[in-house]
Protein backbone atom coordinates (compact mmCIF):
# COMPACT_ATOMS: atom_id res chain seq x y z
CA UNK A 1 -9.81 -14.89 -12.85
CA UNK A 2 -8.35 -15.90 -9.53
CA UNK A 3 -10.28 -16.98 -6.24
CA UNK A 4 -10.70 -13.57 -5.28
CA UNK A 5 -14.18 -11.55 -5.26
CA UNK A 6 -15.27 -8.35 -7.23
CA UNK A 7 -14.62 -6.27 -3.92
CA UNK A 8 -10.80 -7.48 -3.66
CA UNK A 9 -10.22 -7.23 -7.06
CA UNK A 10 -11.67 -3.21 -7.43
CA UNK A 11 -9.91 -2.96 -4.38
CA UNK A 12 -6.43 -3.78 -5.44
CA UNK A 13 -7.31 -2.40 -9.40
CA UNK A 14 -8.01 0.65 -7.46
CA UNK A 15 -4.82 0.26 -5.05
CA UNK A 16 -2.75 -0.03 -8.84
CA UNK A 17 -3.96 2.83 -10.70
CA UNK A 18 -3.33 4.81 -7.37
CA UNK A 19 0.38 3.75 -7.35
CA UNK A 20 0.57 4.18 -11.33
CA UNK A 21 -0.89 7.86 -11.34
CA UNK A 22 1.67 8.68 -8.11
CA UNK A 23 4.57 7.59 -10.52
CA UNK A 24 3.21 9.63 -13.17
CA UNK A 25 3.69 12.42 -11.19
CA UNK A 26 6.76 11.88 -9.93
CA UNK A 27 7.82 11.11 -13.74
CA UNK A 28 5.98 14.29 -14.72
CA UNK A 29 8.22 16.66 -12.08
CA UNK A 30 11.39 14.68 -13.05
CA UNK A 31 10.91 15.09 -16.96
CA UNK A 32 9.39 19.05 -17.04
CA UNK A 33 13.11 21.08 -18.08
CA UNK A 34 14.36 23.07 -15.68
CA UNK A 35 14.04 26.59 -16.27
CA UNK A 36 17.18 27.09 -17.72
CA UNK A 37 15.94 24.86 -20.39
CA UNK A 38 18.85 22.28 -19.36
CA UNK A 39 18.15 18.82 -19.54
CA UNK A 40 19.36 17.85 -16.13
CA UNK A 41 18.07 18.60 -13.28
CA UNK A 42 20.47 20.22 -11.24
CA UNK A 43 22.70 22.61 -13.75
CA UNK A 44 26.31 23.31 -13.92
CA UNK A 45 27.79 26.51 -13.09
CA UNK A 46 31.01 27.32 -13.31
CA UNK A 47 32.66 26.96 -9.92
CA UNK A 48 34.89 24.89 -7.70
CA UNK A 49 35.54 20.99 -8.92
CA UNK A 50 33.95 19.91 -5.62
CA UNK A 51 31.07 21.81 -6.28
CA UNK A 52 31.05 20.30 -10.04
CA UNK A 53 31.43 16.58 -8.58
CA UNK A 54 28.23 17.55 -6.02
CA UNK A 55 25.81 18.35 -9.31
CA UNK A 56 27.35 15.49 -11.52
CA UNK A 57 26.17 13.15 -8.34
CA UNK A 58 22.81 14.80 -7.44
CA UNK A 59 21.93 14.95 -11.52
CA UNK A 60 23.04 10.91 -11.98
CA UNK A 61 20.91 10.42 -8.84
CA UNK A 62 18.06 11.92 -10.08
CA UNK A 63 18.27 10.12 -13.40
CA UNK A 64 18.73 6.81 -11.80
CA UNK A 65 15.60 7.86 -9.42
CA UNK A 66 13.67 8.74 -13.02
CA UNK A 67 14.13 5.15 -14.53
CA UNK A 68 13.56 3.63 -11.54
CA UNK A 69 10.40 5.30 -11.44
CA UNK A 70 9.77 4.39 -15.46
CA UNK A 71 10.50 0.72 -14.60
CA UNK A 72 8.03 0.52 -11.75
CA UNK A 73 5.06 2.26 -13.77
CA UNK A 74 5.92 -0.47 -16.69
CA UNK A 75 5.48 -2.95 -13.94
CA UNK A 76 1.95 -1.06 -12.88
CA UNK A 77 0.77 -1.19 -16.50
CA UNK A 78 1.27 -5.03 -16.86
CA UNK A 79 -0.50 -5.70 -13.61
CA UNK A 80 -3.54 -3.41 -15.00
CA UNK A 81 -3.26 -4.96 -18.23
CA UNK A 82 -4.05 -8.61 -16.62
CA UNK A 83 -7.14 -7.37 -15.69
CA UNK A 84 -8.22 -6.71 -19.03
CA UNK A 85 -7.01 -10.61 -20.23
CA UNK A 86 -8.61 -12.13 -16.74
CA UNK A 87 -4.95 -13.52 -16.04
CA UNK A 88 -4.38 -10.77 -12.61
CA UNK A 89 -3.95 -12.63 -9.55
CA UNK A 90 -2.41 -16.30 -11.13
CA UNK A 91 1.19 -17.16 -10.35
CA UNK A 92 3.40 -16.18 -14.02
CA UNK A 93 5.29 -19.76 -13.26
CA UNK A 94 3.02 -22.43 -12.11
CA UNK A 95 -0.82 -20.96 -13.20
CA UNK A 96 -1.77 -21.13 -9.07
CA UNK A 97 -4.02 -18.17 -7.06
CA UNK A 98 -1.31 -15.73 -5.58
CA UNK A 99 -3.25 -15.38 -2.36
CA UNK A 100 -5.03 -12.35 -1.48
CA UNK A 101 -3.07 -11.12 1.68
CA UNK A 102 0.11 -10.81 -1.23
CA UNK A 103 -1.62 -9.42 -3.58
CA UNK A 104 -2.89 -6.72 -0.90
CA UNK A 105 1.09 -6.34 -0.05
CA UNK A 106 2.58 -6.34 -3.85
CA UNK A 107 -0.36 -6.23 -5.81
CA UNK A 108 1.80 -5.84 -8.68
CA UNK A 109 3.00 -9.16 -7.38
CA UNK A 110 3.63 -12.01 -11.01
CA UNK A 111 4.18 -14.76 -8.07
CA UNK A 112 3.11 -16.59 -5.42
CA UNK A 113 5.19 -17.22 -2.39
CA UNK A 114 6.04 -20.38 -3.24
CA UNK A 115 7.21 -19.54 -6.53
CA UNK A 116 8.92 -16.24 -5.75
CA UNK A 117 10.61 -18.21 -2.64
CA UNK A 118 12.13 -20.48 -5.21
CA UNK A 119 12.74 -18.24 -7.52
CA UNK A 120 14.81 -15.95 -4.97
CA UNK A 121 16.98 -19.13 -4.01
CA UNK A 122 18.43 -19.28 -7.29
């Protein structure tokens, strides 16, 4: 593993799974069918085509909000999963420590700053 000690390393496993089981729920609440047994969140009644335009926007909100939420927990799981291979806190690009004080910040992080610096330039 990486240059970091047992404590950092529960510590930020700890800070993941955290983060993971938060977008769970928020994935849970977005997912469970409304009532009406709808599959969108907001549902259509009929009534003016303002009002019609409002629940089109707050359902494709809501939707984008869900896979946003479904790509971030993807990104939780790989993080976990390098714990389990020994690979969690090495750079994806060059094989170097990603330093402690970014993992603490993004410890989902797959880069180190120097990497991620040059990657964002491109």
């Amino acid at each position: 593993m990486a240059a970091l000690d047992q404590g950092q390393l529960a510590q930020l496993r700890a800070t993941l799974e955290a983060r993971l089981a938060a977008l769970s729920g928020l994935n849970d609440v977005a997912e469970s069918p409304p009532a009406g047994g709808r599959d969108l969140p907001v549902s259509e009644v009929e009534t003016s085509p303002a009002d019609k335009a409002t629940v089109r926007l707050l359902n494709d909100l809501a939707l984008e909000a869900a896979g946003h939420n479904a790509a971030q927990m993807q990104v939780m799981r790989k993080a976990l999963a390098k714990f389990e291979d020994g690979s969690y806190g090495l750079c994806e690009e060059c094989g170097n420590d990603i330093g402690y004080s970014r993992l603490q910040a993004r410890p989902e992080a797959r880069l180190c700053i120097a990497c991620q610096t040059r990657f964002e330039k491109r």
